[in-house]
C-alpha atoms as a PDB file:
ATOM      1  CA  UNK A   1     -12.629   4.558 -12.058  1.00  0.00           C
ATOM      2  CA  UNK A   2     -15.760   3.258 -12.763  1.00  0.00           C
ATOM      3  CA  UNK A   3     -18.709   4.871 -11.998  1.00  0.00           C
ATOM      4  CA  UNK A   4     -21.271   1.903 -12.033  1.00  0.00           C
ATOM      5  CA  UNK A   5     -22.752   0.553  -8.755  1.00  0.00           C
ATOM      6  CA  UNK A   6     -23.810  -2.786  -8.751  1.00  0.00           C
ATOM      7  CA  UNK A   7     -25.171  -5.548  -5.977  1.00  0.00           C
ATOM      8  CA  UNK A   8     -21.796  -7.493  -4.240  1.00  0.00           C
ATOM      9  CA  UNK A   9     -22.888 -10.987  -4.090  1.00  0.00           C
ATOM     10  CA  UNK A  10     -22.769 -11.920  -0.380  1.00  0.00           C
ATOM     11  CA  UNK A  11     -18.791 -12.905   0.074  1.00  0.00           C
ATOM     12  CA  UNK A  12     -18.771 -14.254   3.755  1.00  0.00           C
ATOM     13  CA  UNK A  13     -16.647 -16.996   4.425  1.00  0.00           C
ATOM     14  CA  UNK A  14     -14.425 -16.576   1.521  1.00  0.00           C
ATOM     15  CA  UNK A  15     -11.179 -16.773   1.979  1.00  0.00           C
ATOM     16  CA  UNK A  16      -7.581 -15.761  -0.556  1.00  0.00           C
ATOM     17  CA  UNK A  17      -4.044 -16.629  -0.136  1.00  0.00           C
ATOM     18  CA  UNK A  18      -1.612 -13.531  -1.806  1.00  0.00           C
ATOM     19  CA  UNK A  19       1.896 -14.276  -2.612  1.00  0.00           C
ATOM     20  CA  UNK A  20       3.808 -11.071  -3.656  1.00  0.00           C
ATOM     21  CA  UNK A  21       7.330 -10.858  -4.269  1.00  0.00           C
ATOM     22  CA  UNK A  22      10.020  -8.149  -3.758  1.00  0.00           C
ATOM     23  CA  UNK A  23      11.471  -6.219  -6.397  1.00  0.00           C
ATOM     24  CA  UNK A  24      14.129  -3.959  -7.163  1.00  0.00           C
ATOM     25  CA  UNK A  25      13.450  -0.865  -9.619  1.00  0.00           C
ATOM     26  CA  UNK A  26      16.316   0.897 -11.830  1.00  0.00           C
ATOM     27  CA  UNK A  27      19.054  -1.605 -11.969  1.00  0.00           C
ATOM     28  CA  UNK A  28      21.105   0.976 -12.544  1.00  0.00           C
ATOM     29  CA  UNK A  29      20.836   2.875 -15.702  1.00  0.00           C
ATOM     30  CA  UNK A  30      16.888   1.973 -16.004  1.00  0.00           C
ATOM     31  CA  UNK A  31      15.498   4.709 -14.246  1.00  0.00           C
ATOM     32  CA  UNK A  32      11.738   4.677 -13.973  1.00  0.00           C
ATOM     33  CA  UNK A  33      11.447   1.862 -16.490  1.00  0.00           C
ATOM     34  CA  UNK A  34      13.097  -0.894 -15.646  1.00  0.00           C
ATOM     35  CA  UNK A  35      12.161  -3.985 -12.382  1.00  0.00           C
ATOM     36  CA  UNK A  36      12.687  -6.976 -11.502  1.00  0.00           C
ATOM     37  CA  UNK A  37      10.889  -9.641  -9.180  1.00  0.00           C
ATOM     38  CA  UNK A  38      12.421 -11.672  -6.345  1.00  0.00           C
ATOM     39  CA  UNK A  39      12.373 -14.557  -4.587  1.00  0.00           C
ATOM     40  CA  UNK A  40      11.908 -13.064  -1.198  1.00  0.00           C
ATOM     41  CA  UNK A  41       7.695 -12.598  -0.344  1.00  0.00           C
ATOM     42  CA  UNK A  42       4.946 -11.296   1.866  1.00  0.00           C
ATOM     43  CA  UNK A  43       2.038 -13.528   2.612  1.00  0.00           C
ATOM     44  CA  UNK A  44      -1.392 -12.013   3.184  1.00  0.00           C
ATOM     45  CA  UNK A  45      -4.628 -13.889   4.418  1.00  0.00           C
ATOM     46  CA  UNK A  46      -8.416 -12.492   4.002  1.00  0.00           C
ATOM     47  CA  UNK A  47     -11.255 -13.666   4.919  1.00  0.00           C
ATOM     48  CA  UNK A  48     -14.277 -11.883   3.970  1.00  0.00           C
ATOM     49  CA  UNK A  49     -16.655 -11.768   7.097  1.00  0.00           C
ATOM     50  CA  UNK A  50     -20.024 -10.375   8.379  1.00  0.00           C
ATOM     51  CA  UNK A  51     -20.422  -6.849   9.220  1.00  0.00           C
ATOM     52  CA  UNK A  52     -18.231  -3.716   8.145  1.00  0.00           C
ATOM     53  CA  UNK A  53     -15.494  -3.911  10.681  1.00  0.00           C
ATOM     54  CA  UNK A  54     -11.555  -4.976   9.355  1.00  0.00           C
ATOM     55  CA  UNK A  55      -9.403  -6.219  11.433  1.00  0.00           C
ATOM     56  CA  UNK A  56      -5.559  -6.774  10.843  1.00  0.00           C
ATOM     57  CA  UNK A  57      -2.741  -8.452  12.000  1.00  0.00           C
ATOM     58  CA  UNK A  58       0.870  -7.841  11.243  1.00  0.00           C
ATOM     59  CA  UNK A  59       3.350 -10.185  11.687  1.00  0.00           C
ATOM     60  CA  UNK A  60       6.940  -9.295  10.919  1.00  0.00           C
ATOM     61  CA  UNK A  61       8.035  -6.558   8.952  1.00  0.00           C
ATOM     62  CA  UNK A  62       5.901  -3.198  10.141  1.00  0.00           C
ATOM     63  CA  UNK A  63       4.543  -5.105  13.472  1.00  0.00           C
ATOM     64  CA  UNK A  64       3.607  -2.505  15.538  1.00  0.00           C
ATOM     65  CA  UNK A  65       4.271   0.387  13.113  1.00  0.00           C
ATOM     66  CA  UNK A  66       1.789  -0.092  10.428  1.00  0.00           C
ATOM     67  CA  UNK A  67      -2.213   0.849  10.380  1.00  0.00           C
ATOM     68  CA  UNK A  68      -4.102  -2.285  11.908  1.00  0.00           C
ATOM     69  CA  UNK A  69      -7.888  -0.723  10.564  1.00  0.00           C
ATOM     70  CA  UNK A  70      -8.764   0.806   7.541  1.00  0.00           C
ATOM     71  CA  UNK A  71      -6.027   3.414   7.076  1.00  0.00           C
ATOM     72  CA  UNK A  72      -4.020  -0.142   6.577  1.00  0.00           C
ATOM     73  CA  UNK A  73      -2.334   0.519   3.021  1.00  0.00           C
ATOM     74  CA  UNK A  74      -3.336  -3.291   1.992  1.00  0.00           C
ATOM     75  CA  UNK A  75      -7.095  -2.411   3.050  1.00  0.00           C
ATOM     76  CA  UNK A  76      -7.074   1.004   1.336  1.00  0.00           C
ATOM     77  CA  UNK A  77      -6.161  -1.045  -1.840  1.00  0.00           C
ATOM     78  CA  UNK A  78      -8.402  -3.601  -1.407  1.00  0.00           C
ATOM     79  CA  UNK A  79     -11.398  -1.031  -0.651  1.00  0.00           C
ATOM     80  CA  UNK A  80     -10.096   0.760  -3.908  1.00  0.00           C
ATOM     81  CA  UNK A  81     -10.263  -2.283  -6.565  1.00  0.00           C
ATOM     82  CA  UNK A  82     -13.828  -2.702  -5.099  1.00  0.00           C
ATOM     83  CA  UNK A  83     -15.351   0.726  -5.810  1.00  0.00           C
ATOM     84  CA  UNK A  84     -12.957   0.834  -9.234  1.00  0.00           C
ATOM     85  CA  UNK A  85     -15.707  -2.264 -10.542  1.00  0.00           C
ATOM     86  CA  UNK A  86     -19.020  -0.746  -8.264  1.00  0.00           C
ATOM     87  CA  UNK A  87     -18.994  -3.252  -5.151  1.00  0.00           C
ATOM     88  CA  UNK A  88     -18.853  -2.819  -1.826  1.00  0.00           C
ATOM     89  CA  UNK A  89     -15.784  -3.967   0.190  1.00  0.00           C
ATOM     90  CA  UNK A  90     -17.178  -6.530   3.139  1.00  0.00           C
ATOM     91  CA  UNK A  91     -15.989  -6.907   6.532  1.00  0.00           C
ATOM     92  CA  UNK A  92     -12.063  -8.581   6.607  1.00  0.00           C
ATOM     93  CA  UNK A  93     -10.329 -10.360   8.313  1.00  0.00           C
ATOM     94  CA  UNK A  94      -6.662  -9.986   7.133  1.00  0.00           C
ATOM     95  CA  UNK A  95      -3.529 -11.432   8.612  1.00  0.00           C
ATOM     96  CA  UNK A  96      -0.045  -9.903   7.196  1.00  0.00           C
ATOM     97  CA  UNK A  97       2.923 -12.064   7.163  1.00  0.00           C
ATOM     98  CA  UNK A  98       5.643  -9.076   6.044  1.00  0.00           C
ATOM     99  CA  UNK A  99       9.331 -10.246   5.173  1.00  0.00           C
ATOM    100  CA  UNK A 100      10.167  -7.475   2.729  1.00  0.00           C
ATOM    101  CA  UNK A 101      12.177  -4.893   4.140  1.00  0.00           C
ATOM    102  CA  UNK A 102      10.035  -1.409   4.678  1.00  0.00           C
ATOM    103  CA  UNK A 103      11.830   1.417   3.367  1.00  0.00           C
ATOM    104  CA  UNK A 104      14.648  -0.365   2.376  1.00  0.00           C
ATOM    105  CA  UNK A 105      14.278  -0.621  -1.927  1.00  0.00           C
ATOM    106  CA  UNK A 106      12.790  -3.703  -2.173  1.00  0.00           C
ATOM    107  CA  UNK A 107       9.233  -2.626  -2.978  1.00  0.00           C
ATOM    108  CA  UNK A 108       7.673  -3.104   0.112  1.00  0.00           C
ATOM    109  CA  UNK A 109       5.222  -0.310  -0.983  1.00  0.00           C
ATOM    110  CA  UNK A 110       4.467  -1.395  -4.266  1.00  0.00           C
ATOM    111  CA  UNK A 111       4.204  -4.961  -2.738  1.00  0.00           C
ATOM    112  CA  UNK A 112       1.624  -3.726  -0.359  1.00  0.00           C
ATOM    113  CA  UNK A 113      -0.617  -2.405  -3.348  1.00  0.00           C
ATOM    114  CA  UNK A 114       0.007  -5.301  -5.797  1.00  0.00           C
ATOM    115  CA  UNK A 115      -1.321  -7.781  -2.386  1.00  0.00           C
ATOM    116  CA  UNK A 116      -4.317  -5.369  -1.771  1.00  0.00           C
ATOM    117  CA  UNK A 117      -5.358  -5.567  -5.577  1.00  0.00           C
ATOM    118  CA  UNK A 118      -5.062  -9.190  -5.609  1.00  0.00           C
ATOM    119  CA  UNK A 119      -6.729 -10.022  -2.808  1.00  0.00           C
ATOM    120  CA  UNK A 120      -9.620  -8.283  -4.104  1.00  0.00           C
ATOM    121  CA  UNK A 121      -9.336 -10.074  -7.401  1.00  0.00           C
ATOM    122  CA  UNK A 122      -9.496 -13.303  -5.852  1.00  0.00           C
ATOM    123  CA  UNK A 123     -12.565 -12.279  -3.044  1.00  0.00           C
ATOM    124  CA  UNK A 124     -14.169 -11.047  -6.669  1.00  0.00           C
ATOM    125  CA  UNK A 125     -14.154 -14.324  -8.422  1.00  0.00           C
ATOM    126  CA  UNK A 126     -16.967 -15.156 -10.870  1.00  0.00           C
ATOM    127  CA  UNK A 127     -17.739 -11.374  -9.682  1.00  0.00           C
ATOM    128  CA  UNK A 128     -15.953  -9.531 -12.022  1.00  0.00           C
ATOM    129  CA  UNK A 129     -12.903 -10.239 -14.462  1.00  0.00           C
ATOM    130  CA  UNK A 130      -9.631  -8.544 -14.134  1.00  0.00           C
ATOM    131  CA  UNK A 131      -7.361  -8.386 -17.043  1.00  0.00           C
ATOM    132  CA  UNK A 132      -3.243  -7.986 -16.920  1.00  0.00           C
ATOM    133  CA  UNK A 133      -4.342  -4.237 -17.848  1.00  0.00           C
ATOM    134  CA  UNK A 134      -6.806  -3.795 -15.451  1.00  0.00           C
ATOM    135  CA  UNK A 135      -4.366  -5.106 -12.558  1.00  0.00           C
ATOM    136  CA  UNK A 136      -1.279  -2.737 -13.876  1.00  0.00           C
ATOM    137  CA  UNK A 137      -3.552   0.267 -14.334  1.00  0.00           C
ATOM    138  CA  UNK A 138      -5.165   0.220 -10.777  1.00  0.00           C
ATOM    139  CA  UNK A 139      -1.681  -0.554  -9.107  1.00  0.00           C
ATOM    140  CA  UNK A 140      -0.446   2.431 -11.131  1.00  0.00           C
ATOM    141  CA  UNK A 141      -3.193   4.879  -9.957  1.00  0.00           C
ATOM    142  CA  UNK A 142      -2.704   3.592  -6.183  1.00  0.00           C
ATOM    143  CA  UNK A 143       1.508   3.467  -6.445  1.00  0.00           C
ATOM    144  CA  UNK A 144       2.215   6.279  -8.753  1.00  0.00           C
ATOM    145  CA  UNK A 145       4.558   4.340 -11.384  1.00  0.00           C
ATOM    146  CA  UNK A 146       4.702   1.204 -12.632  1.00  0.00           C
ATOM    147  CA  UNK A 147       8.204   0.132 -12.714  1.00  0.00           C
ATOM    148  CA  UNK A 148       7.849  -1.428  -9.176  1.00  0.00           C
ATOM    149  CA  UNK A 149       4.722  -2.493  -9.264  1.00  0.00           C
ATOM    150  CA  UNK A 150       4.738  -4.554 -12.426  1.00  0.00           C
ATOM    151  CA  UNK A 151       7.336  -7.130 -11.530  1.00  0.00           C
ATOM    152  CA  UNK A 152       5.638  -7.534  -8.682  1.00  0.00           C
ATOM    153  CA  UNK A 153       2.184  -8.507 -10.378  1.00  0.00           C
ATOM    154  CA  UNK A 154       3.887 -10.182 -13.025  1.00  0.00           C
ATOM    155  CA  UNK A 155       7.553 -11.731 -12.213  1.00  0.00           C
ATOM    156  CA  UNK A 156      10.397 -11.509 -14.236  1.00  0.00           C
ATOM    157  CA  UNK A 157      12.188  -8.604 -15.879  1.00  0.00           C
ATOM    158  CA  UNK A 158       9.511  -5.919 -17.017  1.00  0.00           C
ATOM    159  CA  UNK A 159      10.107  -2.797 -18.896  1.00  0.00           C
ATOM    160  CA  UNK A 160       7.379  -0.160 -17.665  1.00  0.00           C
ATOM    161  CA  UNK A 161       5.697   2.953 -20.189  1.00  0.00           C
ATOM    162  CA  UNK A 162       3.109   4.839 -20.533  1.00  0.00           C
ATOM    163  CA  UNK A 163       1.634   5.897 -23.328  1.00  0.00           C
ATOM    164  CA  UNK A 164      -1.978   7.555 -23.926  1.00  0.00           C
ATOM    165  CA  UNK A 165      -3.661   4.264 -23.203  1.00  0.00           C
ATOM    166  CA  UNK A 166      -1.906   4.146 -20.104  1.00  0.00           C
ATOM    167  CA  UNK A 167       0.301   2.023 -18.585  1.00  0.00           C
ATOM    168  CA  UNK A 168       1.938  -0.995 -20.312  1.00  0.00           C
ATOM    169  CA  UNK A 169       4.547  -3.472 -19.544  1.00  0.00           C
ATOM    170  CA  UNK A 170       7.031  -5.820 -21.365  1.00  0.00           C
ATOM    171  CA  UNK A 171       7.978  -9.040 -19.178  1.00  0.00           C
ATOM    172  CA  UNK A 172      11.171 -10.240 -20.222  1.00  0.00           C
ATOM    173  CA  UNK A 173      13.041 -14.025 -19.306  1.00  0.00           C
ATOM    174  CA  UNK A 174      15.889 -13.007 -16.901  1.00  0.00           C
ATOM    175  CA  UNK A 175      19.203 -15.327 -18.330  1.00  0.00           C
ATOM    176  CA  UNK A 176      19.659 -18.207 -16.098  1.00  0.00           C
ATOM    177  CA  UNK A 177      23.082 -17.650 -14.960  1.00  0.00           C
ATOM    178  CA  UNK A 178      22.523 -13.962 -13.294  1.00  0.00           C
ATOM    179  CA  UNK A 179      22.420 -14.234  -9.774  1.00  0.00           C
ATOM    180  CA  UNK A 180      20.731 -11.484  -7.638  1.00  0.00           C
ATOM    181  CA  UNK A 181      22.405 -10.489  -4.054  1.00  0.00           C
ATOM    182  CA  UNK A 182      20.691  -8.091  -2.160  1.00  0.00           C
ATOM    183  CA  UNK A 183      22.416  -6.316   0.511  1.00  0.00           C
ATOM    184  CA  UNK A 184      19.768  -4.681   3.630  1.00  0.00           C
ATOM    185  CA  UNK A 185      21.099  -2.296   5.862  1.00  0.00           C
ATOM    186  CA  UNK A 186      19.465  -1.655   9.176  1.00  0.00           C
ATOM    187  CA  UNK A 187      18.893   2.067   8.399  1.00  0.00           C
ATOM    188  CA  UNK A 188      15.889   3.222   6.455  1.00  0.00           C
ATOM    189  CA  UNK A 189      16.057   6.312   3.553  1.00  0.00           C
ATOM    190  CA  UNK A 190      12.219   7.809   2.394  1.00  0.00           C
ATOM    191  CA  UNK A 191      11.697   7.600  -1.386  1.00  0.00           C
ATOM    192  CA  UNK A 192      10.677  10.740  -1.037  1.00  0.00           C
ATOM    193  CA  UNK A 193      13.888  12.178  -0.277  1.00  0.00           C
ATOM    194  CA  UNK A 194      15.549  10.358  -2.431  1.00  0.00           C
ATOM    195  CA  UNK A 195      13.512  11.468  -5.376  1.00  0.00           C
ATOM    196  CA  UNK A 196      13.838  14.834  -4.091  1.00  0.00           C
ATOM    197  CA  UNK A 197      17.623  15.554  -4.145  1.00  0.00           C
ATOM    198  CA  UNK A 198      17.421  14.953  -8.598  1.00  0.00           C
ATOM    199  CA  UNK A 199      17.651  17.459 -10.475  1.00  0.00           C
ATOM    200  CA  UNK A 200      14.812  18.654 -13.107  1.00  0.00           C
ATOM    201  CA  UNK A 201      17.371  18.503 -15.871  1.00  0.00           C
ATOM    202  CA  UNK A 202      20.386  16.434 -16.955  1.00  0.00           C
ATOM    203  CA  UNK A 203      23.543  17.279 -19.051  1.00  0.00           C
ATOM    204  CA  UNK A 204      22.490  15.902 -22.720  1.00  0.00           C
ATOM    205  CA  UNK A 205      26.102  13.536 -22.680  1.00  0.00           C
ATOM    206  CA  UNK A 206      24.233  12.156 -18.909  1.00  0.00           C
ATOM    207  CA  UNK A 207      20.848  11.277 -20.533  1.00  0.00           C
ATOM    208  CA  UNK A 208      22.535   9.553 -24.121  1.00  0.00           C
ATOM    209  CA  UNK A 209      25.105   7.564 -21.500  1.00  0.00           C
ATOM    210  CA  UNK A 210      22.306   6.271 -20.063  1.00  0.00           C
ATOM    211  CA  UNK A 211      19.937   5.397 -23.167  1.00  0.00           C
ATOM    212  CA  UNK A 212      23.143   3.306 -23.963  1.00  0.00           C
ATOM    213  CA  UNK A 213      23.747   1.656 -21.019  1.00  0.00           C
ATOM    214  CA  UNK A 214      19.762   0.126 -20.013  1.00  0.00           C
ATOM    215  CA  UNK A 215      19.708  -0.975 -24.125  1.00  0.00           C
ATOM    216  CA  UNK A 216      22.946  -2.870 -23.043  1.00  0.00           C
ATOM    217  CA  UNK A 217      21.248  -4.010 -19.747  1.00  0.00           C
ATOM    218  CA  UNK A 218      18.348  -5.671 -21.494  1.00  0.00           C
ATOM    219  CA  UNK A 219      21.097  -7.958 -23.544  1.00  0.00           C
ATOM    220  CA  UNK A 220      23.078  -8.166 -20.389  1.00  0.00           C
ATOM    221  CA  UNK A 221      20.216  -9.670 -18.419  1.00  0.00           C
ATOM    222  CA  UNK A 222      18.751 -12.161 -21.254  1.00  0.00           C
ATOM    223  CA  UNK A 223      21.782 -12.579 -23.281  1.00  0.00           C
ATOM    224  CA  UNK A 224      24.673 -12.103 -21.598  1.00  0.00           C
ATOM    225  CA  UNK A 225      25.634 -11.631 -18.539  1.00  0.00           C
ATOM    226  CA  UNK A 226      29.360 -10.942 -18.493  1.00  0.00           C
ATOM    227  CA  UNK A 227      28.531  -7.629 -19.915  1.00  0.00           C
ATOM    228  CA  UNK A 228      26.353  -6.725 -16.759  1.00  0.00           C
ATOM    229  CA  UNK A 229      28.937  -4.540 -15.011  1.00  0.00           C
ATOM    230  CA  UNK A 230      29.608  -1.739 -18.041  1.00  0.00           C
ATOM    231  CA  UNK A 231      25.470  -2.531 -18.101  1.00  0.00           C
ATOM    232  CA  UNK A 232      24.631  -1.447 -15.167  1.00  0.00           C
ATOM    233  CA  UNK A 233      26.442   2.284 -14.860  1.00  0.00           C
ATOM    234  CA  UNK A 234      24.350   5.143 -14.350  1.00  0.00           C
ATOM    235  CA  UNK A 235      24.784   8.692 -14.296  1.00  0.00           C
ATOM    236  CA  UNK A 236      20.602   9.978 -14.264  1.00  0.00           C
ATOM    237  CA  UNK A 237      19.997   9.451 -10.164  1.00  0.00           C
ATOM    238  CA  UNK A 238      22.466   7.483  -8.006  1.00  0.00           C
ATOM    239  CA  UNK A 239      25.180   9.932  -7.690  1.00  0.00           C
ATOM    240  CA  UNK A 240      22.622  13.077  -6.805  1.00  0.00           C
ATOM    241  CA  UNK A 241      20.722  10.452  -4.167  1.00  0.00           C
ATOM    242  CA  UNK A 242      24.713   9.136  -2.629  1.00  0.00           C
ATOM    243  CA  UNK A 243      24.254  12.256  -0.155  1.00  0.00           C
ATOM    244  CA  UNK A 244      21.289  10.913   1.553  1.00  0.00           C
ATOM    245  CA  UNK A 245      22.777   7.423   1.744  1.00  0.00           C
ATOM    246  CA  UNK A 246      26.752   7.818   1.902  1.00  0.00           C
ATOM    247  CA  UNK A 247      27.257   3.971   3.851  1.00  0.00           C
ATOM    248  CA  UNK A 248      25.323   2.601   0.433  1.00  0.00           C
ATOM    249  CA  UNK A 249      27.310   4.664  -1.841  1.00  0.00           C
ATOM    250  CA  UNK A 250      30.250   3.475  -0.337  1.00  0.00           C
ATOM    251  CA  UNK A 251      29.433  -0.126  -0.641  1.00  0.00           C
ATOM    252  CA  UNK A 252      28.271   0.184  -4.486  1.00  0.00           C
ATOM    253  CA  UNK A 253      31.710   1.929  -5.092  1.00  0.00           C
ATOM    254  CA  UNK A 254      33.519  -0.537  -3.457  1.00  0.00           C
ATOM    255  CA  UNK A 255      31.962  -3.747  -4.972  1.00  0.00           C
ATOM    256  CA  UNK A 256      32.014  -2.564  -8.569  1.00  0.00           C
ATOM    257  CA  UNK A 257      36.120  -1.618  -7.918  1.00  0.00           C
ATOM    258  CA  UNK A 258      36.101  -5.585  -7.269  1.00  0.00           C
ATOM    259  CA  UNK A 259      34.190  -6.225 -10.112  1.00  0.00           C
ATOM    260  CA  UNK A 260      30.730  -6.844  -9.614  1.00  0.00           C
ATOM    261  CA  UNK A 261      27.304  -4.786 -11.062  1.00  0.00           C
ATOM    262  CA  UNK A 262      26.523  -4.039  -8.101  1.00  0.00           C
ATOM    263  CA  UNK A 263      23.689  -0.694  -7.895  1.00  0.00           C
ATOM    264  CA  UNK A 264      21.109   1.348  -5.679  1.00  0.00           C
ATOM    265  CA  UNK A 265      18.125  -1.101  -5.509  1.00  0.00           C
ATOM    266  CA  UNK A 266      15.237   1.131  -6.086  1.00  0.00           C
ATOM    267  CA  UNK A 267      15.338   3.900  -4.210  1.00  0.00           C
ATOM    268  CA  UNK A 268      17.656   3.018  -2.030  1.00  0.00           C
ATOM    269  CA  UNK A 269      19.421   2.039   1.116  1.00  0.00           C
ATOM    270  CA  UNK A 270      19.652  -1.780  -0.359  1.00  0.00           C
ATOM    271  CA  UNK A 271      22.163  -2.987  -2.947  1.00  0.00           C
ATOM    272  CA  UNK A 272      21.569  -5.044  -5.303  1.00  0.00           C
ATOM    273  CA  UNK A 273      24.171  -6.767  -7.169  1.00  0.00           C
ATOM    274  CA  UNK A 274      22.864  -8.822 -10.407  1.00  0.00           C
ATOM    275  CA  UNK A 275      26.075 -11.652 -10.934  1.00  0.00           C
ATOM    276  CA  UNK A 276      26.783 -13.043 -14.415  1.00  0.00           C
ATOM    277  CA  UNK A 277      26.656 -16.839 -12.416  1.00  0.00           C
ATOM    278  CA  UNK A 278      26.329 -18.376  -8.749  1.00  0.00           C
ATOM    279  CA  UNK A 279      30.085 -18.124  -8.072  1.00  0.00           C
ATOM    280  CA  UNK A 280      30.786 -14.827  -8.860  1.00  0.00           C
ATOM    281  CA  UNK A 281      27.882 -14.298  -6.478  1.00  0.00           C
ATOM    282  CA  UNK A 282      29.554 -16.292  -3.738  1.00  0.00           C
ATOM    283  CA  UNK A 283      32.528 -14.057  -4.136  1.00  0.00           C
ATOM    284  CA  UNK A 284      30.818 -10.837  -3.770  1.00  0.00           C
ATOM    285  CA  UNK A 285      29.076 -11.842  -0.694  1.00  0.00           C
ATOM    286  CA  UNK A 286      31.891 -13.024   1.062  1.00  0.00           C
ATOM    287  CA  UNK A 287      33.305  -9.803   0.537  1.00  0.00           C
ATOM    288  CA  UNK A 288      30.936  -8.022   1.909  1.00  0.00           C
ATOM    289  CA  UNK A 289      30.763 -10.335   5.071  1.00  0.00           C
ATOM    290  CA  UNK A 290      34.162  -9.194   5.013  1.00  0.00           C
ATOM    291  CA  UNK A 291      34.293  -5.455   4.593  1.00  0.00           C
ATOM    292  CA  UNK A 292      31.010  -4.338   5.266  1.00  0.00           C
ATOM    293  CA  UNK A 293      29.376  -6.985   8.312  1.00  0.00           C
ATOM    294  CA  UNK A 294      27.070  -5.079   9.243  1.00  0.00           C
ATOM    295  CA  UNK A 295      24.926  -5.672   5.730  1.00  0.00           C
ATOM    296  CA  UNK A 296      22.503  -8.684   5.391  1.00  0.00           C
ATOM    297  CA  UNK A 297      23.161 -10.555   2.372  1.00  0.00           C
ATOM    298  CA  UNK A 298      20.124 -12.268   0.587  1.00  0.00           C
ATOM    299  CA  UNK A 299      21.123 -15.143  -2.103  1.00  0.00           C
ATOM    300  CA  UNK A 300      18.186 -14.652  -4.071  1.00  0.00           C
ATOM    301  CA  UNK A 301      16.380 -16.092  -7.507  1.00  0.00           C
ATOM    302  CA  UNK A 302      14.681 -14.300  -9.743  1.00  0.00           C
ATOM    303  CA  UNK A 303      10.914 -14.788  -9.524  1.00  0.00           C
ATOM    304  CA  UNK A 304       9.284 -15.705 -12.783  1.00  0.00           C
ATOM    305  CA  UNK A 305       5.775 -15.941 -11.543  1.00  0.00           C
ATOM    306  CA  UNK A 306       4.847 -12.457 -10.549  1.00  0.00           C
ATOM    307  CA  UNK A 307       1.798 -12.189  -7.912  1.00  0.00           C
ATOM    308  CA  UNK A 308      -0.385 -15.271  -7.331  1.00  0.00           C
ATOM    309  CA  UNK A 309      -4.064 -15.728  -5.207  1.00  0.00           C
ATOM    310  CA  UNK A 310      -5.807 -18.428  -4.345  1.00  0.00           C
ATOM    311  CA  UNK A 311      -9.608 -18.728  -3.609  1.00  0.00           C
ATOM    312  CA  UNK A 312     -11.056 -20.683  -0.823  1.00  0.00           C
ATOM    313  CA  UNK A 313     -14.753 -20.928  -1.066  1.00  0.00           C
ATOM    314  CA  UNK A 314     -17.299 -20.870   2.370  1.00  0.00           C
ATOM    315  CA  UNK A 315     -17.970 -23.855   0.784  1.00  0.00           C
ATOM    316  CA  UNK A 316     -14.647 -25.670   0.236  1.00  0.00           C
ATOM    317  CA  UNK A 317     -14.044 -29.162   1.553  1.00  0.00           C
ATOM    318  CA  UNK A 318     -12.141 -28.496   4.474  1.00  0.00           C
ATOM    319  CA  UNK A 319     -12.476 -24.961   5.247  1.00  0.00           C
END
């Protein structure tokens, strides 16, 4: 972090738009590593304003669960990115318009941290100038890992690493026929428990199975997709995490015995199933409206754009 201080410029009346979108980590076999952004997004508003004081307003997803002052996790973010470049987080106005799914696998966390950093990027205009690396490395320190949080900054299929410069990310062109469905329960499982019920050490077979199977996924997902359902098998953390969600087990079983890639989005209770085209899509999803009713299906594209801000100045036309 850096340990400079210098003078904020005075930022009332400026005012961002954040788009971030969900994501799903793993897809399967790439545990850790691999994400993937989706066309499903929260919507924040800020307004920088005069004083100290923050206030926040929820609106769907978290309403009346979620921190509304400064233990808000968007605000701690925000206040973060400041002090990381020396300035001094201003009085906010924020409104939260939440559609992604807390606790669920769809990122909502990660989302969170990505819309905090980029609000701050765009209330820092002409302030200071954030670079790809500088976004992924303070959304790293604030989430943990990257592999969620780097789809959502920058769209797309990413590969996530980190090496001793930190961490780095590969955005990859998703093939145009795979189709993401994402399946929502109503019930919630904590990453926490999930990550807690893995083991510290895998059978050597388990770990080479699964080297082979996310360097398959990679051509699956850009090259070809009818090869995404022997792609997508996993043997490094869905079966030790089934206990703590048996109703999503059960659903992954049954829709790969049908035929579909269907795996654990994330951490879990979603499921994500990644079709090789629209129709095959169609078919899943009808039978799941079938079998399982009580799952909300989500027809969803894969977002290419990542995490976008825009900047309306005190002294914009209009505002």
């Amino acid at each position: 972090m850096s340990n400079s201080v210098s003078s904020t410029p005075n930022l009332v009346g400026r005012k961002v738009v954040v788009h971030v979108p969900a994501t799903s980590a793993n897809l399967g076999p790439g545990f850790d590593t691999l994400g993937m952004a989706l066309s499903f997004y929260d919507e924040l508003i800020v307004e920088a304003v005069a004083g100290s004081d923050v206030v926040v307003e929820v609106l769907g997803e978290g309403a009346g669960d979620v921190p509304t002052d400064r233990n808000n996790l968007v605000v701690k973010c925000i206040d973060y990115t400041f002090k990381h470049y020396g300035q001094t987080m201003p009085g906010l106005k924020l409104t939260a318009h939440n559609r992604i799914p807390h606790g669920r696998g769809m990122g909502s966390s990660g989302a969170a941290v990505v819309a905090g950093i980029m609000a701050a990027k765009g209330l820092l205009e002409d302030v200071v100038k954030m670079t790809q690396a500088d976004l992924l490395q303070i959304a790293t320190e604030l989430e943990g890992h990257p592999d969620n949080v780097a789809p959502a900054l920058f769209g797309g299929l990413t590969i996530a690493w980190q090496d001793a410069s930190g961490p780095r990310h590969k955005k990859l062109f998703v093939h145009r026929g795979v189709s993401p469905l994402v399946l929502v329960p109503s019930f919630q499982v904590s990453t926490k428990l999930a990550r807690s019920l893995q083991p510290d050490a895998v059978p050597h077979e388990d770990a080479v199975f699964n080297v082979s199977r996310s360097a398959l996924l990679i051509a699956a997902l850009t090259q070809s997709p009818e090869l995404l359902l022997d792609a997508t098998e996993d043997r490094l953390h869905q079966n030790y995490r089934a206990s703590a969600m048996p109703k999503t087990d059960q659903l992954v079983q049954a829709l790969r015995e049908q035929g579909h890639a269907a795996v654990v989005s994330g951490a879990g209770p979603s499921v994500l199933v990644l079709a090789s085209d629209p129709a095959e899509r169609l078919e899943a999803a009808k039978f799941v409206a079938e079998q399982f009713p009580e799952w909300k299906a989500l027809l969803l594209a894969v977002d290419f754009k990542g995490a976008t801000v825009g900047v309306h100045h005190k002294d914009d036309a209009g505002f």
